[in-house]
Protein backbone atom coordinates (compact mmCIF):
# COMPACT_ATOMS: atom_id res chain seq x y z
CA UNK A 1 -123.44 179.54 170.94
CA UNK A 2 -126.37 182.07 171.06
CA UNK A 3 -126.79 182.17 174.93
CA UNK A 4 -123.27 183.14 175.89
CA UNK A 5 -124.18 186.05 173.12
CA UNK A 6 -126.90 187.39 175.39
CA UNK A 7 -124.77 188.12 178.38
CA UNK A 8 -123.69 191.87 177.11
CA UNK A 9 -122.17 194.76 178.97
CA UNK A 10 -125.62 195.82 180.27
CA UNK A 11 -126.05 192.88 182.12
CA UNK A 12 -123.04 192.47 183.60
CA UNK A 13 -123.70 195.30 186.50
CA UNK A 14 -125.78 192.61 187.87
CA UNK A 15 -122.43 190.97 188.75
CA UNK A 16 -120.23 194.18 189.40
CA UNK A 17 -120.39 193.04 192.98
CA UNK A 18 -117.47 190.57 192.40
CA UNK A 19 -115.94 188.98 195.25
CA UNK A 20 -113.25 189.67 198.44
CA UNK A 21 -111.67 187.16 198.50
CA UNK A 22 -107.40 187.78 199.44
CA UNK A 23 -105.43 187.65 196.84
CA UNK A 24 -103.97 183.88 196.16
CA UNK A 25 -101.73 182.46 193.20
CA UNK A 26 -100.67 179.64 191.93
CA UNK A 27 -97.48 179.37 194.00
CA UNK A 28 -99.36 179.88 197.07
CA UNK A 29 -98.69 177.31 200.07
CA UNK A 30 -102.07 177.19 201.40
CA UNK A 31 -104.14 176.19 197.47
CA UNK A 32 -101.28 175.08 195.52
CA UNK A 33 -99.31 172.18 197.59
CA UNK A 34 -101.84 169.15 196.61
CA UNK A 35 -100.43 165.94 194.82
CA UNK A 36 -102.26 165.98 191.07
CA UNK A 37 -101.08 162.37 190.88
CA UNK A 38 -103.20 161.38 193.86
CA UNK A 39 -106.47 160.36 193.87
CA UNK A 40 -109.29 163.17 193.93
CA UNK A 41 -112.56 164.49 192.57
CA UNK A 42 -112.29 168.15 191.27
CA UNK A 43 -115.90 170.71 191.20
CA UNK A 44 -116.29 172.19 188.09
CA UNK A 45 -118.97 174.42 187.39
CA UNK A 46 -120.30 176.07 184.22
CA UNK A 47 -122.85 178.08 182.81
CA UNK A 48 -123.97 175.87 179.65
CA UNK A 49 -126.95 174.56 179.72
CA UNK A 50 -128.97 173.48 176.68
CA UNK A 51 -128.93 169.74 175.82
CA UNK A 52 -125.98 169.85 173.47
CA UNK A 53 -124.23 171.83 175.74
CA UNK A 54 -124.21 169.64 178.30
CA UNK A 55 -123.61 166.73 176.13
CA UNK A 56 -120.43 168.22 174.98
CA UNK A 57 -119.16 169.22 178.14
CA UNK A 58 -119.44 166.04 179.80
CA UNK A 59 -117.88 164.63 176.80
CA UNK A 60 -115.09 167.45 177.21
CA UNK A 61 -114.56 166.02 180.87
CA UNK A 62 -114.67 162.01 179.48
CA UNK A 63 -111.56 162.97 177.58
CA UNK A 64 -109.65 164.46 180.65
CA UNK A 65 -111.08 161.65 183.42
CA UNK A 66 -109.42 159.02 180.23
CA UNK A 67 -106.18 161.18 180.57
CA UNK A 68 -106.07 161.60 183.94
CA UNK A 69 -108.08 158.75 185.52
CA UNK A 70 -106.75 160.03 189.38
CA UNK A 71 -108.65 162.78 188.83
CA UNK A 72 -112.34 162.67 188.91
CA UNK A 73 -114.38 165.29 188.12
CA UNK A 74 -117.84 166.13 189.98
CA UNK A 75 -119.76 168.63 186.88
CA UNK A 76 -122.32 171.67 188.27
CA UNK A 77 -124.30 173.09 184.69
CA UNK A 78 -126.37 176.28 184.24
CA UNK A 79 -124.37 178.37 186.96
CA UNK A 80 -125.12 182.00 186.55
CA UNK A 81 -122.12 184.40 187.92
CA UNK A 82 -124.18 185.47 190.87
CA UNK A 83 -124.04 181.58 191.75
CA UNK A 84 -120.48 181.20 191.02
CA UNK A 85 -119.31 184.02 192.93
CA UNK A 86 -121.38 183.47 196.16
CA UNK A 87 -119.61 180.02 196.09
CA UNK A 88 -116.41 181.28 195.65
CA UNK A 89 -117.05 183.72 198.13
CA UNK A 90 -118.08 180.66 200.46
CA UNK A 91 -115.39 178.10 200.03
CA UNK A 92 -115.80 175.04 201.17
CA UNK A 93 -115.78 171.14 199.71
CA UNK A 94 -119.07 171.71 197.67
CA UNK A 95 -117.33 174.99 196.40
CA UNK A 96 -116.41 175.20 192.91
CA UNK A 97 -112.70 174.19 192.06
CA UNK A 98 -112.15 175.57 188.76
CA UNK A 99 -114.69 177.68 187.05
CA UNK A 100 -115.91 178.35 183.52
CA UNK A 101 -118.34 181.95 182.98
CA UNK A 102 -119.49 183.59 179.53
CA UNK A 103 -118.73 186.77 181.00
CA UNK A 104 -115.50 187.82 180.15
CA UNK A 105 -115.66 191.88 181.05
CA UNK A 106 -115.67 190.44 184.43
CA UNK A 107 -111.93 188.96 184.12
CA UNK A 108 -110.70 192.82 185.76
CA UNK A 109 -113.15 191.89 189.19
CA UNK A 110 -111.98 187.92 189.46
CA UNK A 111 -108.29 188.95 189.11
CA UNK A 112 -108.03 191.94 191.20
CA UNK A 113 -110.23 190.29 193.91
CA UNK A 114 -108.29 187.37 193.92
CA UNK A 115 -111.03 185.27 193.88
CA UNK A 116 -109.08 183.42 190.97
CA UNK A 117 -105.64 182.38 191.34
CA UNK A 118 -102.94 184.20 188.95
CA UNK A 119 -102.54 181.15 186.27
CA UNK A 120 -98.89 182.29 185.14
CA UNK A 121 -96.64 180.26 187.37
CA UNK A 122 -98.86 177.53 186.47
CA UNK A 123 -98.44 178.04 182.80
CA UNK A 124 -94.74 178.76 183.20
CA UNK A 125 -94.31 175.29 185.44
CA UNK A 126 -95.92 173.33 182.46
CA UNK A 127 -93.37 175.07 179.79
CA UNK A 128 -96.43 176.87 177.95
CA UNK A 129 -96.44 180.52 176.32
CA UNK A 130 -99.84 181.87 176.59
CA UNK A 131 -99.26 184.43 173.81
CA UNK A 132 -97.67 181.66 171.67
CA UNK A 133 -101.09 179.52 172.54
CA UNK A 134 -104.01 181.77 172.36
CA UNK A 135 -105.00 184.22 169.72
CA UNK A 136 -104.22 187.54 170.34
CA UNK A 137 -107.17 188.93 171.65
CA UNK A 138 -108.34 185.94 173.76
CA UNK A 139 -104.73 186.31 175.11
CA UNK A 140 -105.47 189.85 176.04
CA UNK A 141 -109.24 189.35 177.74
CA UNK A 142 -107.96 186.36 179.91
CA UNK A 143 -106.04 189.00 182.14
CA UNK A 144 -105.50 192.11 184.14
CA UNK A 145 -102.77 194.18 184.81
CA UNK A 146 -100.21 191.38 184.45
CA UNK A 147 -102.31 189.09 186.25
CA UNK A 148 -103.74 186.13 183.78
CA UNK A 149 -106.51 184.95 186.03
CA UNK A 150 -108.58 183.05 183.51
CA UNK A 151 -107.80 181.10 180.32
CA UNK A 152 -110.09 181.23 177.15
CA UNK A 153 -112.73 178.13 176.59
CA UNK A 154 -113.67 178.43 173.21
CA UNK A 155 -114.74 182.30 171.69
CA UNK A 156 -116.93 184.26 170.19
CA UNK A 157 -116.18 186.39 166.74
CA UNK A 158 -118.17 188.92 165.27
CA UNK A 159 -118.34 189.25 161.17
CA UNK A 160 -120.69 190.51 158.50
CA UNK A 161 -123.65 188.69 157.34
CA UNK A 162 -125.13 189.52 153.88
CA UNK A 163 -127.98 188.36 151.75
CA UNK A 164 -126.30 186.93 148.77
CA UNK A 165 -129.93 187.00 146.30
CA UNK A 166 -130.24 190.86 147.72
CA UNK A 167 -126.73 191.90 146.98
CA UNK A 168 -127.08 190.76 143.39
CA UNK A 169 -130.13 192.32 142.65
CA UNK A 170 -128.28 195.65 143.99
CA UNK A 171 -125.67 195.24 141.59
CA UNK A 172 -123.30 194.55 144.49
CA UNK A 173 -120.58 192.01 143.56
CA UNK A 174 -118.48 191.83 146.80
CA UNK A 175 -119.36 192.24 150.20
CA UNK A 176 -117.85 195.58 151.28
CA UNK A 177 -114.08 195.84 153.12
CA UNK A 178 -114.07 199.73 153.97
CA UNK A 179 -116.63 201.64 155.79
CA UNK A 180 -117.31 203.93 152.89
CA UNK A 181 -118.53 200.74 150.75
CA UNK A 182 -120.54 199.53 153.65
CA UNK A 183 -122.06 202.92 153.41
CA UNK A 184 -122.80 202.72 149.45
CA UNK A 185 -123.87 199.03 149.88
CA UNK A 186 -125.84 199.72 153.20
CA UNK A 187 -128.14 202.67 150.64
CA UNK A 188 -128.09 200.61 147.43
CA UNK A 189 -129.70 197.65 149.45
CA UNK A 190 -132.34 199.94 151.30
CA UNK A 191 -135.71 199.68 149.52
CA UNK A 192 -137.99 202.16 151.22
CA UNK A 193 -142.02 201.54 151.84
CA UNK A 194 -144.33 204.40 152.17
CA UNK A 195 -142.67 205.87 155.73
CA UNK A 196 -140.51 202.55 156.42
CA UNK A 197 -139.03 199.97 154.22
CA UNK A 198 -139.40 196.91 152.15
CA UNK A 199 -136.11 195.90 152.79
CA UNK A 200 -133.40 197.27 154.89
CA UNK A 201 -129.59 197.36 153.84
CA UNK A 202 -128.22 197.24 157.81
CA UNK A 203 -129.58 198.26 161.05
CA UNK A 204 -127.30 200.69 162.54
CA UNK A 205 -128.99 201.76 165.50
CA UNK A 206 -127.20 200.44 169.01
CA UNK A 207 -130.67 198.53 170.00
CA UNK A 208 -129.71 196.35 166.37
CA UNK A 209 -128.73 192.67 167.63
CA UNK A 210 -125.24 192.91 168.13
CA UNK A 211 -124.86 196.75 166.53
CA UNK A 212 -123.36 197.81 170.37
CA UNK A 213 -120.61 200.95 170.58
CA UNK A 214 -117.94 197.76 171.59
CA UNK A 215 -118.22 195.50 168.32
CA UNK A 216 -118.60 199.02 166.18
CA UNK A 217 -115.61 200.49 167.68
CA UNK A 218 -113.43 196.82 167.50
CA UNK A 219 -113.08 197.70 163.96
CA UNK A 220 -111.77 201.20 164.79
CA UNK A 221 -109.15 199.23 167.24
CA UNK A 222 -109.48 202.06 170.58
CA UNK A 223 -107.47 201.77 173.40
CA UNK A 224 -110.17 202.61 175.97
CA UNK A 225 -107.60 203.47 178.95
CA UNK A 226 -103.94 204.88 179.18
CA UNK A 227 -101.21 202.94 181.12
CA UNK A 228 -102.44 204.93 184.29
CA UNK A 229 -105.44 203.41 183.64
CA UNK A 230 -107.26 206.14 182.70
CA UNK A 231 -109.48 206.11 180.22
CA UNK A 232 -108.88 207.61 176.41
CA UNK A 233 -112.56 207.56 175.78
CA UNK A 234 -112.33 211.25 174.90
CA UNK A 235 -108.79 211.43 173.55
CA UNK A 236 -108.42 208.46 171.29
CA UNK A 237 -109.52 209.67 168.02
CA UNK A 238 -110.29 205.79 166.84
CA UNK A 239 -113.73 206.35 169.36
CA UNK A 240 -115.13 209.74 167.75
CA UNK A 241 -114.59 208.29 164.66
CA UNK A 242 -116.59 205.15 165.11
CA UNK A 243 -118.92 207.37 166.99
CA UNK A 244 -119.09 209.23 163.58
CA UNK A 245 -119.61 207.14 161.49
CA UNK A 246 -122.45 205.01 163.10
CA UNK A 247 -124.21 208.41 163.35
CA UNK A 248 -124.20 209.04 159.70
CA UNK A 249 -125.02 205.57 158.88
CA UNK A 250 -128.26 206.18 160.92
CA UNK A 251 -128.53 209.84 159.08
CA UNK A 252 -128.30 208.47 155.70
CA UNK A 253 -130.56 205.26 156.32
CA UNK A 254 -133.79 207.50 157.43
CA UNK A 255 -132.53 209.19 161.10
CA UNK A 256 -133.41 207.49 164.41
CA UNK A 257 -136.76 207.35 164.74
CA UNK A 258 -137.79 205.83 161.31
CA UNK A 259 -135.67 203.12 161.80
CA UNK A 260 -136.54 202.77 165.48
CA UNK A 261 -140.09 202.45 164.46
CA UNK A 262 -139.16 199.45 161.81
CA UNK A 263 -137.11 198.31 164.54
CA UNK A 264 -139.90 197.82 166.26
CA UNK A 265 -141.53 195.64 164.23
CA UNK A 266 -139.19 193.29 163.42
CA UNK A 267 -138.06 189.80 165.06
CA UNK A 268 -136.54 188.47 168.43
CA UNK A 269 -132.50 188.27 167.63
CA UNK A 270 -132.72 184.41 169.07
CA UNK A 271 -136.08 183.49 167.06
CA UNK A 272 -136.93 181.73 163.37
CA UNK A 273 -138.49 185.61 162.41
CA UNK A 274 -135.07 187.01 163.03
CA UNK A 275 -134.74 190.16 160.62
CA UNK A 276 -131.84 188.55 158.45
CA UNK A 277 -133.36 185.41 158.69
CA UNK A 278 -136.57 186.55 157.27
CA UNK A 279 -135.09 189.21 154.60
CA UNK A 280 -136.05 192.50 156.15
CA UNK A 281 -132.56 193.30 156.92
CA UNK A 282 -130.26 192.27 153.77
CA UNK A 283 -127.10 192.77 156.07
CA UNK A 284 -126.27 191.82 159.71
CA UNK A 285 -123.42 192.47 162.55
CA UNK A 286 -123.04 189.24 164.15
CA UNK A 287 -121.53 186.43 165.54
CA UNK A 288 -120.44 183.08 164.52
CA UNK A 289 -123.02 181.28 166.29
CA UNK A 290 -125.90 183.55 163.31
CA UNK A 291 -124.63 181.10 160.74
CA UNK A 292 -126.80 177.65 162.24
CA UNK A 293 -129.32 179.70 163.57
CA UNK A 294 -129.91 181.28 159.94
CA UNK A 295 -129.62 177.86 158.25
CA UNK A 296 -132.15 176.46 160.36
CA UNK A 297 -134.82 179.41 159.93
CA UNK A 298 -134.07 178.30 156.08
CA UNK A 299 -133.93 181.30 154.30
CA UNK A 300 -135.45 182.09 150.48
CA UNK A 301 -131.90 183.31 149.62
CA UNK A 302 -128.29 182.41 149.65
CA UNK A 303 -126.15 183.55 152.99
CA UNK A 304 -123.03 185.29 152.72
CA UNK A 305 -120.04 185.64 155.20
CA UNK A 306 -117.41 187.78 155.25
CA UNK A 307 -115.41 190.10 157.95
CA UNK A 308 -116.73 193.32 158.80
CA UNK A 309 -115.56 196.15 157.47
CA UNK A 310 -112.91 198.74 158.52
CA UNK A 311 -112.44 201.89 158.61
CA UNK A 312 -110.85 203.31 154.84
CA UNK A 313 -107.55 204.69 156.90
CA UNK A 314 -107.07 200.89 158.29
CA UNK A 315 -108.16 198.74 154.70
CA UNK A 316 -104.61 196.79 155.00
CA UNK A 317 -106.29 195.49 158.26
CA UNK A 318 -109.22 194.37 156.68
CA UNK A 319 -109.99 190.65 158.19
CA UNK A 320 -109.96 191.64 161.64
CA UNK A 321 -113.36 191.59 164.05
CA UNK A 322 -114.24 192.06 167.60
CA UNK A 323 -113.39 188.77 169.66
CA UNK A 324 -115.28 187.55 172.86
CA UNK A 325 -115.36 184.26 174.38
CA UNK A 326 -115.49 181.86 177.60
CA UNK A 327 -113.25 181.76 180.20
CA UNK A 328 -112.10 179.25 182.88
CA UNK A 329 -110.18 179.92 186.23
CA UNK A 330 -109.06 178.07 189.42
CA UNK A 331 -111.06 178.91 192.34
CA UNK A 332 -108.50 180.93 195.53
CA UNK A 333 -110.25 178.76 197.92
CA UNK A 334 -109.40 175.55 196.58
CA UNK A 335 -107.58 173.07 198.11
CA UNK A 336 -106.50 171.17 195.07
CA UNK A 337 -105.24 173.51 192.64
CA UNK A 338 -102.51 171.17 191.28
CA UNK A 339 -105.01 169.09 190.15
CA UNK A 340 -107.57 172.00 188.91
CA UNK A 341 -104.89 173.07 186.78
CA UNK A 342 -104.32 169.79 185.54
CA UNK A 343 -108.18 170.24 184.25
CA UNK A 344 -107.68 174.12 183.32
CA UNK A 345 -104.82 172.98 180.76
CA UNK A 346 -106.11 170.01 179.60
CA UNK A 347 -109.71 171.99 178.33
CA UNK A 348 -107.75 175.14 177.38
CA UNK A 349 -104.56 173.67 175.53
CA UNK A 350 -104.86 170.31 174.70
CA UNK A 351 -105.49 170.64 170.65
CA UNK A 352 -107.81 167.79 170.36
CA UNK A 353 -109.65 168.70 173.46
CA UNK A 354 -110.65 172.22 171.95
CA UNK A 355 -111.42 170.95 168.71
CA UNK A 356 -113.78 168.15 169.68
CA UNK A 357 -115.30 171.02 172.00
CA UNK A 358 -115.79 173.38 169.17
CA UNK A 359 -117.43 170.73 166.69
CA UNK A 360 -120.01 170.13 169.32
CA UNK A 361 -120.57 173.55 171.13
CA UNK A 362 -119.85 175.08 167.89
CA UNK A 363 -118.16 178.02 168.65
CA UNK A 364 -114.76 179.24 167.38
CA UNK A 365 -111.55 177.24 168.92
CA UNK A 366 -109.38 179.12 171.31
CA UNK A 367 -106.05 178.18 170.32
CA UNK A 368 -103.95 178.58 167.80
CA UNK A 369 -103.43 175.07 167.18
CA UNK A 370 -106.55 174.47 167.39
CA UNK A 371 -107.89 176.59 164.41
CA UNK A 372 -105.52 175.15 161.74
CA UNK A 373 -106.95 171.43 162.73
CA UNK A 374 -107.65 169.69 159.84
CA UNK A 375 -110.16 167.82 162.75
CA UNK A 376 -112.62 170.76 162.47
CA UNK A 377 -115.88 170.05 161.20
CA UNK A 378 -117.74 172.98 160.28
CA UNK A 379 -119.79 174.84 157.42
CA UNK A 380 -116.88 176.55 154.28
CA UNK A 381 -118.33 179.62 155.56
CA UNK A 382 -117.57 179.38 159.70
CA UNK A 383 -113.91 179.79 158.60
CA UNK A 384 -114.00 183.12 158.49
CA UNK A 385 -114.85 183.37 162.11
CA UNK A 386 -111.94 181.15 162.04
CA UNK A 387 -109.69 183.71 160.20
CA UNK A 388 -111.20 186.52 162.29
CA UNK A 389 -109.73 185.14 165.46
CA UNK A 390 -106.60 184.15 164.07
CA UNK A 391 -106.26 187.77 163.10
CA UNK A 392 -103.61 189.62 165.75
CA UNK A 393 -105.25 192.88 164.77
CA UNK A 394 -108.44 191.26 165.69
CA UNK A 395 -109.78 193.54 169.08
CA UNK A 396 -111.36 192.81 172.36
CA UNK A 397 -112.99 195.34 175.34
CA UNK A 398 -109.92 195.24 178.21
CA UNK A 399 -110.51 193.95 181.59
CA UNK A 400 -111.54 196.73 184.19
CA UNK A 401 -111.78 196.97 187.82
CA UNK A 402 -115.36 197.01 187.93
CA UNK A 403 -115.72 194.82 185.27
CA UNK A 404 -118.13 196.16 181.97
CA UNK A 405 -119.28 199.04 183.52
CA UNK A 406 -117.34 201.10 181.85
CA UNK A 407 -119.07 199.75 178.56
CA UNK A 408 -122.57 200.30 179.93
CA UNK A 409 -121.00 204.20 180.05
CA UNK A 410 -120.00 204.18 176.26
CA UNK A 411 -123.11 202.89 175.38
CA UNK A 412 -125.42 205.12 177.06
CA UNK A 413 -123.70 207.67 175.50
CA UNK A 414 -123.76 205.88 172.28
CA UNK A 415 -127.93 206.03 172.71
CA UNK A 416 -128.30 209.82 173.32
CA UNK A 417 -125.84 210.85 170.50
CA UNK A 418 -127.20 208.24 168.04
CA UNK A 419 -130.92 209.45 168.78
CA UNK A 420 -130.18 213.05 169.11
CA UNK A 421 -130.11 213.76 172.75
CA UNK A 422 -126.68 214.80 172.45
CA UNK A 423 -125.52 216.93 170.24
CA UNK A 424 -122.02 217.62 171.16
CA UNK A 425 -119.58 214.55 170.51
CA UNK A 426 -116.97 215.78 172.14
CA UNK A 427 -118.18 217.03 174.95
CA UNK A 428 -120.56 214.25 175.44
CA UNK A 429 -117.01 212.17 174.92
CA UNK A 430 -115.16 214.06 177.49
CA UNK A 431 -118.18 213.44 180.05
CA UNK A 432 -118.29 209.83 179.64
CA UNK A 433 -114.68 209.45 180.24
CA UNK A 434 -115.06 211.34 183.43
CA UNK A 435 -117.80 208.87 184.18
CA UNK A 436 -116.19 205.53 183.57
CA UNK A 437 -112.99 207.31 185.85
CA UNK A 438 -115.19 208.14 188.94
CA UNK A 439 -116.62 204.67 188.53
CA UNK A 440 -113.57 203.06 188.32
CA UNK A 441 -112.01 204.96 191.28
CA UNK A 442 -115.05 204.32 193.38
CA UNK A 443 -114.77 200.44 193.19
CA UNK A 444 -110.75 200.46 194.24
């Protein structure tokens, strides 16, 4: 789904206000002591909003109302987080009971704000493993520091796109599974203009669609902080490496500024003129939700799919991507949190549930289960999006305190070394680490 794409690290500052809300969980006497088997109406609100979407989340809820016919739900579409959080701020009957946002860097401000309820003793009362369930990463974004505030809704994985017709004129059989061939492939399938290009094998700048320091460095697998919570932006060798090798990329493809300048000139990511779409670009970072969008612009050449590639120290882990998704919680201020749970499992872990949701959203399923269904209905080539989030070496950003600021750091960063501004990787490292720890000290 190409709108939840949109919602990046830079615009998540917007909501880095998060909520005060005291801390509440799921064994709490004042949210969790309603009857589930009594008659009530439950507020959910999302963020969906395009006619399909809606369509297939009030066909999501049909299924649980049939299963649980006590329980009525009362739907609220096209919430933005602002919304969401002022209402959970607020309380009240017209509040939202359980929640469902696209921004899932904001998991570390809902769960140490408390303005979602801790879902463990909720999972544990209903006998389910949440590390058996959901795919490793999803697993991983859903909480912080112990605290599994949120469940996954469906996610978001991030693979390579190549033009098929482009990669055989190259002489390119395969799409490439090690950096160094992406490299090799990325020059063979550059065909150069005057001062731009006729065709260009991959857009590495970090303004590319998707080409952001987070998705590069999932393939390098970082750790981002320590166990203090520190963060190993400067230390983890995984970082200057993907920092590295972007910046060569960029080097070897014409430097900054040429490629800025095509940049320039090229498509919207969410229009028909994309640059993949339209053949300027013969290879694209992005995720699952490119594949329809690409069919539809109907292309003069044959689409490829495959995972991105890794780093040549890490080619046993070739397969793995970055992994993002939805996520749903159960609002501290409700008064019926029995029965929002009831809802919270029933869209999160109910096999069928997911899988209908994923055939009709179209995005990749969020359990385990779920993405060995032989009930999916989907192009041969979505599976590897499939794959990728099956993958437990597959990566996500961890939550954070103040939610994806700490991105927004590495990124900034990522635009000043990339273009030249900074020359110094590791000092310009060691800075940003310093950064993202004032930052992060500041919002306790």
């Amino acid at each position: 789904m190409p709108k939840r794409a949109r919602i990046t690290a830079f615009a998540l500052i917007a909501s880095a206000t998060l909520l005060t809300t005291a801390a509440c969980t799921g064994q709490s006497e004042s949210g969790a002591n309603d009857d589930a088997s009594a008659e009530t109406t439950l507020n959910f609100w999302h963020a969906w909003s395009a006619p399909s979407e809606v369509k297939a989340v009030k066909s999501l809820i049909a299924g649980f109302e049939k299963a649980h016919p006590n329980i009525h739900v009362n739907v609220v579409g096209n919430m933005t987080d602002d919304k969401i959080n002022q209402a959970l701020r607020a309380g009240g009957s017209k509040a939202p009971d359980v929640i469902s946002s696209f921004t899932t860097n904001a998991v570390g401000k809902f769960c140490s704000s408390g303005a979602l309820v801790d879902l463990n003793p909720f999972f544990e009362k209903s006998d389910i493993d949440p590390d058996k369930t959901f795919p490793t990463a999803m697993s991983e974004y859903t909480q912080f520091e112990g605290n599994r505030c949120t469940a996954p809704l469906l996610g978001d994985a991030y693979g390579l796109y190549y033009n098929k017709t482009a990669f055989e004129k190259a002489g390119i059989s395969s799409p490439p599974r090690t950096w160094s061939e992406f490299e090799a492939d990325a020059k063979k399938l550059t065909i150069t203009q005057g001062d731009s290009y006729k065709q260009l094998g991959f857009m590495p700048n970090y303004h590319g669609w998707e080409t952001t320091t987070e998705h590069y460095m999932g393939q390098f697998s970082p750790t981002y902080f320590d166990k203090s919570g520190k963060s190993t932006v400067a230390t983890d060798p995984a970082v200057a490496a993907a920092f590295t090798t972007q910046k060569k990329l960029v080097d070897e493809l014409g430097g900054y500024a040429k490629l800025e300048k095509y940049r320039a000139k090229l498509g919207d990511e969410w229009g028909p003129k994309h640059p993949f779409h339209t053949g300027q670009v013969a290879m694209q970072l992005d995720g699952e939700w490119r594949l329809g969008m690409a069919l539809d612009a109907k292309p003069d050449f044959e689409i490829g799919v495959a995972p991105l590639p890794v780093p040549d120290d890490q080619a046993d882990q070739y397969g793995k991507g970055y992994i993002t998704g939805t996520i749903t919680g159960i609002a501290a201020t409700s008064k019926k949190q029995n029965a929002a749970w009831e809802l919270v499992k029933y869209i999160t872990t109910d096999t069928d549930a997911v899988v209908g949701f994923s055939n009709a959203i179209h995005n990749v399923p969020s359990t385990l289960q779920a993405l060995k269904s032989p009930k999916l209905k989907y192009d041969p080539r979505f599976k590897t999006f499939l794959d990728i989030a099956a993958d437990p070496n597959s990566t996500t950003s961890p939550a954070s305190l103040n939610g994806g600021v700490y991105l927004t750091t590495i990124q900034n960063f990522g635009y000043e070394y990339e273009s030249g501004k900074a020359t110094d990787l590791t000092a310009g490292l060691k800075k940003t680490a310093a950064q993202i720890d004032t930052d992060i000290a500041q919002a306790k």
